[in-house]
C-alpha atoms as a PDB file:
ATOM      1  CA  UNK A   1     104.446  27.181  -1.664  1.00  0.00           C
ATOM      2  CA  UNK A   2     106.177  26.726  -5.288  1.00  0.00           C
ATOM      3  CA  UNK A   3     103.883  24.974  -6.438  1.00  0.00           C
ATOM      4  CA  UNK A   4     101.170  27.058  -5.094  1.00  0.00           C
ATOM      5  CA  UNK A   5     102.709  30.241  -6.896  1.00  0.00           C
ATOM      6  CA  UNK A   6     103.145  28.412 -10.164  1.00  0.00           C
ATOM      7  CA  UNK A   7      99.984  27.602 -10.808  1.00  0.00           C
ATOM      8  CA  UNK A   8      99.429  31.868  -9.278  1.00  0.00           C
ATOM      9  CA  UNK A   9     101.386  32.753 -12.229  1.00  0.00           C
ATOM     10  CA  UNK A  10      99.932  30.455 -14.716  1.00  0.00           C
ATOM     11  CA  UNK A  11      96.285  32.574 -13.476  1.00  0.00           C
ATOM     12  CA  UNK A  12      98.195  35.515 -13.665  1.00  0.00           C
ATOM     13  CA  UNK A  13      99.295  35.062 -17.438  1.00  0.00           C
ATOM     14  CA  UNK A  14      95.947  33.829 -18.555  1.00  0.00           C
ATOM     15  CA  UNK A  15      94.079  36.937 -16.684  1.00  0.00           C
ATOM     16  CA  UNK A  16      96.840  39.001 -18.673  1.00  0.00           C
ATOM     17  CA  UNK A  17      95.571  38.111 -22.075  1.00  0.00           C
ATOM     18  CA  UNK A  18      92.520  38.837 -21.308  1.00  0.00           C
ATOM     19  CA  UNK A  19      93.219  42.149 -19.988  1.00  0.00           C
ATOM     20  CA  UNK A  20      94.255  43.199 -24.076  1.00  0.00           C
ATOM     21  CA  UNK A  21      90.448  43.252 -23.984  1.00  0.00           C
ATOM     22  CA  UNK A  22      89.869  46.418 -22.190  1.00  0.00           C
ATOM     23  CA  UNK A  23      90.428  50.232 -22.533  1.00  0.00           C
ATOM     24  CA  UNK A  24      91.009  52.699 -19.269  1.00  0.00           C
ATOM     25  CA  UNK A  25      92.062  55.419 -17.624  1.00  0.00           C
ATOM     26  CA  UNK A  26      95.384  55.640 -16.417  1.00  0.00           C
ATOM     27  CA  UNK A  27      97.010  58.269 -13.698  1.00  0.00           C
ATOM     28  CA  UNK A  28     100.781  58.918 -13.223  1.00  0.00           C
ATOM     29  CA  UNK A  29     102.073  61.632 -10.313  1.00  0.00           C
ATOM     30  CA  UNK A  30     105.674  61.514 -10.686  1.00  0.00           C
ATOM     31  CA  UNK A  31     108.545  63.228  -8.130  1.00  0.00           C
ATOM     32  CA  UNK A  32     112.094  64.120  -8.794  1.00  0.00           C
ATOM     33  CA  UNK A  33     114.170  63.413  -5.473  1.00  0.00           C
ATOM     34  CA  UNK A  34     116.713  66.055  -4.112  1.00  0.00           C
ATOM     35  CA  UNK A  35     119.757  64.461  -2.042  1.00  0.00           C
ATOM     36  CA  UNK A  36     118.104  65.416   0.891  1.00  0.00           C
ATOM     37  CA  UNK A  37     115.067  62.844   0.026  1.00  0.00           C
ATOM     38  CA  UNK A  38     112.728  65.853  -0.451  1.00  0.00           C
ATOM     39  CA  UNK A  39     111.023  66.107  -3.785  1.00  0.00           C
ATOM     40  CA  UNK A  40     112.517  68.817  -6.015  1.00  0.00           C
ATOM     41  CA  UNK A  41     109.752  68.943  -9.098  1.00  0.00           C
ATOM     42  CA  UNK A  42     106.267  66.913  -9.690  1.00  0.00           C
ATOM     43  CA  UNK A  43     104.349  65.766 -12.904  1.00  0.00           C
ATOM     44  CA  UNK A  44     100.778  64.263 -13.394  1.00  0.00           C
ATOM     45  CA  UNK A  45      99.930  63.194 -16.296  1.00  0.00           C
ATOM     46  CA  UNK A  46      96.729  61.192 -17.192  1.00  0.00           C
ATOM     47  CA  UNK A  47      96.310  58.704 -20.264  1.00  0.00           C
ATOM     48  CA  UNK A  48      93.232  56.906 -21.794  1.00  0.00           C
ATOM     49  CA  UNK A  49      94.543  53.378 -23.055  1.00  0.00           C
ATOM     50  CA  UNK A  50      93.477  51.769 -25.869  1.00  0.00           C
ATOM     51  CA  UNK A  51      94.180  48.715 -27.839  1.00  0.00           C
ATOM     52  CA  UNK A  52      94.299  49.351 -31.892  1.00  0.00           C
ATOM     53  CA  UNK A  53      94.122  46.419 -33.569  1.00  0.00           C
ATOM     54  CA  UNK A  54      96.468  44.486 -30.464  1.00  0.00           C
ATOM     55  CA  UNK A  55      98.303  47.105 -30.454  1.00  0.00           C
ATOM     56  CA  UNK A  56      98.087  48.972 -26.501  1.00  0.00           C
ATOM     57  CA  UNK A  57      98.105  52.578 -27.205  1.00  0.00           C
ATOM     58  CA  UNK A  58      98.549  55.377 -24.702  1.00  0.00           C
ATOM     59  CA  UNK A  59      96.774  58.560 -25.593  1.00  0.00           C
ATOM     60  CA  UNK A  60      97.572  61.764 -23.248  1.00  0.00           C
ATOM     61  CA  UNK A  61      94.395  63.482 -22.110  1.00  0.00           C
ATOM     62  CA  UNK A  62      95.444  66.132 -18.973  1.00  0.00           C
ATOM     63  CA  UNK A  63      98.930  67.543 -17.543  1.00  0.00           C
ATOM     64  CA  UNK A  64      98.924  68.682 -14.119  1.00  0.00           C
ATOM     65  CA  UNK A  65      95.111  67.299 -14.039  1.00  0.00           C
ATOM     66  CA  UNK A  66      94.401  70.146 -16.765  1.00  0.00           C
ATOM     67  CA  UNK A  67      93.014  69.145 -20.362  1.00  0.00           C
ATOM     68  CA  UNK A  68      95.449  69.332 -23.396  1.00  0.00           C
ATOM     69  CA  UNK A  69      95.972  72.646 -24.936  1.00  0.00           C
ATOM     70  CA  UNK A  70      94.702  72.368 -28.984  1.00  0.00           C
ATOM     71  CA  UNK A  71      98.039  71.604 -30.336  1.00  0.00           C
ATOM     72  CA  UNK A  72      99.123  69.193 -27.588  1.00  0.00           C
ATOM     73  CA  UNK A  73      95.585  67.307 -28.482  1.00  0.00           C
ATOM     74  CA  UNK A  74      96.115  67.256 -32.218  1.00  0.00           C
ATOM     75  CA  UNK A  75      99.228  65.701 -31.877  1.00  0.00           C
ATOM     76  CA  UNK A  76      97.818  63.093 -29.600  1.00  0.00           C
ATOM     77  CA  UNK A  77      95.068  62.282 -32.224  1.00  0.00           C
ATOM     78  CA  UNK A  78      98.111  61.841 -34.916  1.00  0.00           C
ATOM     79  CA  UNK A  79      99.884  59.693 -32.928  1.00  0.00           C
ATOM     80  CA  UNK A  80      96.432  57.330 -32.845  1.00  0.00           C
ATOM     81  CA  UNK A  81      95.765  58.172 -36.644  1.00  0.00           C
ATOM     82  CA  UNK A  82      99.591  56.519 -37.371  1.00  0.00           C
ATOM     83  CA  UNK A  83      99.218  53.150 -35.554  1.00  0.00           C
ATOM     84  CA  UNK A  84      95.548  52.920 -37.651  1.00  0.00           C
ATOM     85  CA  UNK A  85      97.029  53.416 -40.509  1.00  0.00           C
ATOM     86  CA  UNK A  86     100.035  51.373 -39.950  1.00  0.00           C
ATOM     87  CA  UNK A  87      97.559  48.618 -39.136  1.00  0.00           C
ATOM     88  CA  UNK A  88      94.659  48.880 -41.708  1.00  0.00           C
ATOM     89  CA  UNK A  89      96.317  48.261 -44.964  1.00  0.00           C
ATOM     90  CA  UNK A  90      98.494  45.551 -43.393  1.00  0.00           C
ATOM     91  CA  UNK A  91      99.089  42.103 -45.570  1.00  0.00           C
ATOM     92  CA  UNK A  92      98.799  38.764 -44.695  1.00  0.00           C
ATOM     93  CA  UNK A  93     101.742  38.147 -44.176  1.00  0.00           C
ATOM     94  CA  UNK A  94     102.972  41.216 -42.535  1.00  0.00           C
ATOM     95  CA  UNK A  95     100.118  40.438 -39.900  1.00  0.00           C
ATOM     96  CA  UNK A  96     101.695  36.929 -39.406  1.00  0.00           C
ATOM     97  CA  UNK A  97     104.620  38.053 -38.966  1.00  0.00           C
ATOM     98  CA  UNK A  98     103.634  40.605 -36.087  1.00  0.00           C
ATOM     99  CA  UNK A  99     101.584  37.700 -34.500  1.00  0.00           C
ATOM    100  CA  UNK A 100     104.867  35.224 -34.290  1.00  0.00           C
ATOM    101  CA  UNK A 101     106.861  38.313 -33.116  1.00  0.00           C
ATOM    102  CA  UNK A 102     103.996  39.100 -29.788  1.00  0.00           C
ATOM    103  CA  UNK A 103     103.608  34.895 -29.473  1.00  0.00           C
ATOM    104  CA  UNK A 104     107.926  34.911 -28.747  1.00  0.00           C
ATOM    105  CA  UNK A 105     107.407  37.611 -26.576  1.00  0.00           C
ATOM    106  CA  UNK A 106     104.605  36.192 -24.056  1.00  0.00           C
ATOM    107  CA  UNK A 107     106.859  32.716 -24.779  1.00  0.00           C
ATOM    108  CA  UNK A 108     109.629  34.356 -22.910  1.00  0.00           C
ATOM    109  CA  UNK A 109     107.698  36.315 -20.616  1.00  0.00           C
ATOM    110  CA  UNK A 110     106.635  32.326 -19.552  1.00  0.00           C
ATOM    111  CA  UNK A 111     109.668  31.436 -19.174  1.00  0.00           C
ATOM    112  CA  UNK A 112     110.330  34.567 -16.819  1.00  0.00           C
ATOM    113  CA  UNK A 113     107.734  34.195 -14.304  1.00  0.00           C
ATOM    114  CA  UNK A 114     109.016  29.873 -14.273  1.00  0.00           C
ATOM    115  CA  UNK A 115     112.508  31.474 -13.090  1.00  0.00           C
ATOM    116  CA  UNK A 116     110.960  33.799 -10.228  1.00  0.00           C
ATOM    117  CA  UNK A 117     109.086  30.584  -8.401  1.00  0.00           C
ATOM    118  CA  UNK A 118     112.425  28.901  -8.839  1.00  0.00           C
ATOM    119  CA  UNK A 119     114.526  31.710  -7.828  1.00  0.00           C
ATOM    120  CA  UNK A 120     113.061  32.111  -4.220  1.00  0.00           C
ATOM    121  CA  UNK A 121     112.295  30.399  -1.082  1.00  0.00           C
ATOM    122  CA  UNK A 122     108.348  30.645  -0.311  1.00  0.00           C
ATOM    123  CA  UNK A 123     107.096  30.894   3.184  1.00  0.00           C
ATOM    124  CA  UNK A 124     103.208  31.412   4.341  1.00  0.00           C
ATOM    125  CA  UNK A 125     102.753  34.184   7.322  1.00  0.00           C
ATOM    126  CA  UNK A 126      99.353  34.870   7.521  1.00  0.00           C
ATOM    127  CA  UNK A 127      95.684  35.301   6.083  1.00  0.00           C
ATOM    128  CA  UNK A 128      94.955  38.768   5.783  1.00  0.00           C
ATOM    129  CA  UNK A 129      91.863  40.765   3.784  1.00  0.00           C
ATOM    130  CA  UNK A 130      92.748  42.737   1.216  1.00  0.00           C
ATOM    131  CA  UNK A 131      90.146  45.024  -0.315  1.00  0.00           C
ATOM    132  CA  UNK A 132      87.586  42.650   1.593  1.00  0.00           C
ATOM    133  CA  UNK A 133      88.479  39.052   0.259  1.00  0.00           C
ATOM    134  CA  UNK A 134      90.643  36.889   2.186  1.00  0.00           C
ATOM    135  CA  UNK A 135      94.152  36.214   0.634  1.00  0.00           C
ATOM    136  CA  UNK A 136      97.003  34.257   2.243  1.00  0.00           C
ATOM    137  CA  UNK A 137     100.465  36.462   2.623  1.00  0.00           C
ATOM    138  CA  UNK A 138     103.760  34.719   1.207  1.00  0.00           C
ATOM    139  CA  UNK A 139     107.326  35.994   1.610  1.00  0.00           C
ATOM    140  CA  UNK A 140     109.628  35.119  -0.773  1.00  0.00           C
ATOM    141  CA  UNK A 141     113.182  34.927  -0.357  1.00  0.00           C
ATOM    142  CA  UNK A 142     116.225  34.487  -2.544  1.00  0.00           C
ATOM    143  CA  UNK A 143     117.435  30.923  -2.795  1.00  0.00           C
ATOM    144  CA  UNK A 144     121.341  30.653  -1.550  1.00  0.00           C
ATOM    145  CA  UNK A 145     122.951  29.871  -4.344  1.00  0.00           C
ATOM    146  CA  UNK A 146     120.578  29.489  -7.055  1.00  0.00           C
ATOM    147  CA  UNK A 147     121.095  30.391 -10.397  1.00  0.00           C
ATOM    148  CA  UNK A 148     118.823  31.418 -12.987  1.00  0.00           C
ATOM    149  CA  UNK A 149     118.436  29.667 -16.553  1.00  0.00           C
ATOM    150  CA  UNK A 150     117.402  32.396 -17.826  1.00  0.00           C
ATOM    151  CA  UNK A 151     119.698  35.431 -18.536  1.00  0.00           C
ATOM    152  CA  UNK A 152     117.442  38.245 -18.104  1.00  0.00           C
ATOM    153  CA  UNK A 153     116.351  36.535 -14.834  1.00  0.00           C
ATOM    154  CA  UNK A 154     120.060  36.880 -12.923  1.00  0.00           C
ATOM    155  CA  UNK A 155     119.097  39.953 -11.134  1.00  0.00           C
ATOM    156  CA  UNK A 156     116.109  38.680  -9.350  1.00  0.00           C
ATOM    157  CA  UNK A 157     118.391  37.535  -6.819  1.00  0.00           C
ATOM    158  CA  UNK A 158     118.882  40.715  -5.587  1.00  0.00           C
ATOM    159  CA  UNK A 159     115.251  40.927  -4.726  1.00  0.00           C
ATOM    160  CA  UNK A 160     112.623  39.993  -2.147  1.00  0.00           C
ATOM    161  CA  UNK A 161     108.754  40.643  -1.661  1.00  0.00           C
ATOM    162  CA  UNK A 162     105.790  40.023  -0.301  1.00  0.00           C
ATOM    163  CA  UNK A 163     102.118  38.740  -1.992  1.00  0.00           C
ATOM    164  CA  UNK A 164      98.654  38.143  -0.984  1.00  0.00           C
ATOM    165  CA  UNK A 165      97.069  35.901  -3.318  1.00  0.00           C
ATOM    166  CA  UNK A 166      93.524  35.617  -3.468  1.00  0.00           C
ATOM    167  CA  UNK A 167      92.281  32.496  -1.767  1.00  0.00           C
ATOM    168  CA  UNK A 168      88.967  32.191  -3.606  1.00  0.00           C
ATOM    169  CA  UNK A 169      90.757  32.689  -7.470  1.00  0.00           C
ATOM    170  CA  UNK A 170      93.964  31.975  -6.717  1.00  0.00           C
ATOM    171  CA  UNK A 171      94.792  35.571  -8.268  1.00  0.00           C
ATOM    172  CA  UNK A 172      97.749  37.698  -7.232  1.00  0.00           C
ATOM    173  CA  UNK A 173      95.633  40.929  -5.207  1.00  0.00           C
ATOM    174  CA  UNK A 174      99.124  42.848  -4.057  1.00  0.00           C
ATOM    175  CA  UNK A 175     102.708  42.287  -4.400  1.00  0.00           C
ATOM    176  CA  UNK A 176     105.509  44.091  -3.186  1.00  0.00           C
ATOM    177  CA  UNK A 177     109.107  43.948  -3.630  1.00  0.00           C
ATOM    178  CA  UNK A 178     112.277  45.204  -3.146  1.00  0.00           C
ATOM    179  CA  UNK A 179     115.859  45.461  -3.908  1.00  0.00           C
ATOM    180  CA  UNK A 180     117.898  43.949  -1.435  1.00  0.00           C
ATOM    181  CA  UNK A 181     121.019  45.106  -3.126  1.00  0.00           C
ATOM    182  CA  UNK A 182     122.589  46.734  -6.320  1.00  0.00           C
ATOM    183  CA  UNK A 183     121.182  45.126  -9.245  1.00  0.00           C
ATOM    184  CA  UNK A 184     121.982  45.413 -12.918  1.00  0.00           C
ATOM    185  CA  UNK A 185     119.348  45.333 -15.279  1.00  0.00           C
ATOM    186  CA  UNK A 186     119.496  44.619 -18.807  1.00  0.00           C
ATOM    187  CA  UNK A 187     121.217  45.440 -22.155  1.00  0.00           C
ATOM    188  CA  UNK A 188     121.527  49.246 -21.082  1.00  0.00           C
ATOM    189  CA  UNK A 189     123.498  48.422 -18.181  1.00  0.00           C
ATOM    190  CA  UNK A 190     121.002  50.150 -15.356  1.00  0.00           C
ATOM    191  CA  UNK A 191     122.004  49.539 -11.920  1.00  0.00           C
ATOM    192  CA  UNK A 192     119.151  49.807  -9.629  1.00  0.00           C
ATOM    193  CA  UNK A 193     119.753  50.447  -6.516  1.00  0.00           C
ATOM    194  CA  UNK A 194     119.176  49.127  -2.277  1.00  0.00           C
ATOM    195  CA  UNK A 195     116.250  50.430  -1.263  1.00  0.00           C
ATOM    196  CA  UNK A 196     114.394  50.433  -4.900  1.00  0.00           C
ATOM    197  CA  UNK A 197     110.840  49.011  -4.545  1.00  0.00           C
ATOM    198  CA  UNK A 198     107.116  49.036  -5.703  1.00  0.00           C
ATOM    199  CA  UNK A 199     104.105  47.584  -4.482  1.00  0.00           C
ATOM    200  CA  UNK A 200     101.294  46.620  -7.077  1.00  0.00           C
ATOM    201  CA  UNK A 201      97.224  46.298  -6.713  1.00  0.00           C
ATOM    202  CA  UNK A 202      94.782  44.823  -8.368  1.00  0.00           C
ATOM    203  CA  UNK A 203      90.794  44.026  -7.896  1.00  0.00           C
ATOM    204  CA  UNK A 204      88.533  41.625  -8.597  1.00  0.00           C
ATOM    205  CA  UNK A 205      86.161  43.213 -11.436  1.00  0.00           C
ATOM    206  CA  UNK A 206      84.167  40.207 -12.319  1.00  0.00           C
ATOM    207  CA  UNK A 207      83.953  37.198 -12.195  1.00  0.00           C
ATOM    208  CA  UNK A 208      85.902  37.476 -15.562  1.00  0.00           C
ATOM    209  CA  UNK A 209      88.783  39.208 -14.734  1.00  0.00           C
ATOM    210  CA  UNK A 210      91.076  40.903 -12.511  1.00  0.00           C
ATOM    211  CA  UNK A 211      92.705  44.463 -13.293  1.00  0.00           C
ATOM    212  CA  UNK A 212      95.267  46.800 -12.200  1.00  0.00           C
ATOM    213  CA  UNK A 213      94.251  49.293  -9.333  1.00  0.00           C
ATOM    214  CA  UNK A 214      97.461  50.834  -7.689  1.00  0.00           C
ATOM    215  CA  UNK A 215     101.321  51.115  -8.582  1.00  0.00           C
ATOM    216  CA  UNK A 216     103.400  52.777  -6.206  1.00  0.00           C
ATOM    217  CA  UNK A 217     107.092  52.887  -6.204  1.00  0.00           C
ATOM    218  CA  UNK A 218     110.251  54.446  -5.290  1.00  0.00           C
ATOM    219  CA  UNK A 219     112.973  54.118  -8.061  1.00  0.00           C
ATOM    220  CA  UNK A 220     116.535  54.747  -7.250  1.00  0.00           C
ATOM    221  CA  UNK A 221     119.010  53.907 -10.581  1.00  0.00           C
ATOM    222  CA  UNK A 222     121.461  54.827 -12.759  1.00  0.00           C
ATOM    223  CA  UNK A 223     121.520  54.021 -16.502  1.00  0.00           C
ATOM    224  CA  UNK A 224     124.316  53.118 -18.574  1.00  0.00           C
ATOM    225  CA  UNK A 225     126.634  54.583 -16.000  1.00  0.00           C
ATOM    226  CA  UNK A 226     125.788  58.219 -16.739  1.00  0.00           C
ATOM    227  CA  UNK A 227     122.421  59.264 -15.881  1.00  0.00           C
ATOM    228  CA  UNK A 228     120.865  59.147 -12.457  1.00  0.00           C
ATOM    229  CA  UNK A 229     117.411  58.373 -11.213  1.00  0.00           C
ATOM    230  CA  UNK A 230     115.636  59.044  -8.058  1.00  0.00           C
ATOM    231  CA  UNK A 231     111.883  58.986  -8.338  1.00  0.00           C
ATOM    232  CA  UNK A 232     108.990  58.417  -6.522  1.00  0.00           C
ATOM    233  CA  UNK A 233     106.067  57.793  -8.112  1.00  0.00           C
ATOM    234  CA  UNK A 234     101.785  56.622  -8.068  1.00  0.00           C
ATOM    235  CA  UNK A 235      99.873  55.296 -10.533  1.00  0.00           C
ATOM    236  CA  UNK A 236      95.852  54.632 -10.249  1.00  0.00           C
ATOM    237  CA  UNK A 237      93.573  52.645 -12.672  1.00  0.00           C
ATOM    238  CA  UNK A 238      90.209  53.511 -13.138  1.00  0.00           C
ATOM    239  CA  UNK A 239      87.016  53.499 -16.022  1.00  0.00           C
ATOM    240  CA  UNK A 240      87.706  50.162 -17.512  1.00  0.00           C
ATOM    241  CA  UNK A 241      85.854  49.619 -20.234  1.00  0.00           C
ATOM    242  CA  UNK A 242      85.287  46.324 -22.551  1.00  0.00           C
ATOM    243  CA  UNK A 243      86.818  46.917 -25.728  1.00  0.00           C
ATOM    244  CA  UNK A 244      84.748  45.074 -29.094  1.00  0.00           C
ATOM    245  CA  UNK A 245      86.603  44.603 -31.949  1.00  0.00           C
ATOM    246  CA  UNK A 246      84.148  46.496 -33.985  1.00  0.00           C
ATOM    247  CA  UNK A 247      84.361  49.631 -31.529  1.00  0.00           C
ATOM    248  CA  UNK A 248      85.451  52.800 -33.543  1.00  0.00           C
ATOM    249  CA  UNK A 249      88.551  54.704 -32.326  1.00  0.00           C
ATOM    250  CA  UNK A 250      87.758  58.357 -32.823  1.00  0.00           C
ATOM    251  CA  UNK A 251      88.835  61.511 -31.593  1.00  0.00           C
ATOM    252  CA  UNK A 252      88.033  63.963 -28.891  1.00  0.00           C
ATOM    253  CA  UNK A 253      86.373  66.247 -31.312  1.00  0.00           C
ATOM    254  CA  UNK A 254      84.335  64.085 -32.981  1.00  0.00           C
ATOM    255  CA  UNK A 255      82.615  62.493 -30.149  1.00  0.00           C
ATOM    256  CA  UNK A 256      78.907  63.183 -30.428  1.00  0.00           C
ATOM    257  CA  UNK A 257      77.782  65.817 -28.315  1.00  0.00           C
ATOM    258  CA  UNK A 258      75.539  65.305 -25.305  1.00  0.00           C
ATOM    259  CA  UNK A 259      71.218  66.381 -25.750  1.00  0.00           C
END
């Protein structure tokens, strides 16, 4: 079952770059938890995603599912405008020097996903469909014992999930986890909470690549020992769209208007 998930996240990682390829849609509904469980405010937002020159960029369309007011758009479309020019007049060596700094970062985001088929014990439960394709189910459960190499990796103990990995690609379809215990998380000191978890989608779009579909999660925290968390959340994916290099970002009023 390691092994098996190694060479899972090995697929995963390689899907992942290839996922820097495409623009899309993105849906958040957030909700602020009273003590009593019940949710005490709500926010939707909706973003369209785009990638400006490898850069991801998240452009706010709708709050509340309702379009941006004409301020709140023009300040979107400056935000884009900034990153492009950032970006355009960039040197050589300023260009290398952002490429070494994103090549570290998916180096140590290897080195992550190593630690988590280390970290747990995998067992096999079942076959089960999942969004019609057959996918085995795997628990995995902390090791006794086992420590981490990796520094930022030390709280994964406190964790344990589920995934169904596609039998056919040997692609991750659905994971969930969640936090068995307190946990502290990074530089910032957050403490995440028992009872903390998320479960994660994705679907087969062709025979090219899988994408994001669902994130759902329930988020119970405090950061740096002052502010507290309690939030419930969904997130869909939807109108993915192959992104050419040569594609033109431009804004929402100078999109060519429909005959």
């Amino acid at each position: 079952m390691r092994e098996l998930t190694r060479v899972v996240a090995q697929n995963y990682r390689d899907n992942y770059n290839r996922e820097r390829d495409y623009t899309f849609v993105r849906r958040d509904v957030e909700h602020n938890i009273d003590g009593n469980g019940q949710p005490k405010s709500s926010e939707t937002k909706t973003y369209e995603v785009l990638q400006v020159y490898g850069e991801q960029v998240w452009r706010l369309i709708q709050k509340d599912d309702k379009p941006l007011d004409a301020k709140e758009s023009a300040k979107e479309e400056e935000k884009i405008q900034k990153v492009i020019d950032k970006h355009k007049d960039e040197s050589d060596e300023e260009r290398r020097k952002r490429e070494e700094k994103q090549a570290k970062a998916r180096d140590e985001e290897r080195k992550f996903v190593s630690e988590v088929a280390d970290t747990y014990d995998f067992t096999l439960v079942g076959i089960e469909l999942v969004d019609g394709r057959e996918a085995w189910v795997i628990d995995g459960e902390p090791r006794p014992g086992f420590e981490p190499h990796e520094k930022d990796a030390k709280f994964l103990s406190k964790f344990h999930g589920r995934m169904w990995i596609d039998k056919a690609d040997m692609q991750l379809a659905k994971l969930h986890v969640e936090a068995l215990d307190t946990a502290s998380v990074g530089w910032v000191l957050a403490r995440i909470h028992k009872g903390t978890q998320f479960t994660f989608e994705r679907t087969r779009m062709t025979d090219e690549i899988w994408l994001p579909l669902h994130l759902s999660y329930k988020f119970d925290a405090r950061v740096a020992l002052f502010k507290g968390y309690n939030v419930e959340g969904d997130s869909t994916f939807r109108d993915y769209k192959k992104f050419s290099a040569s594609s033109k970002i431009v804004g929402m009023g100078e999109a060519p208007e429909e005959k």
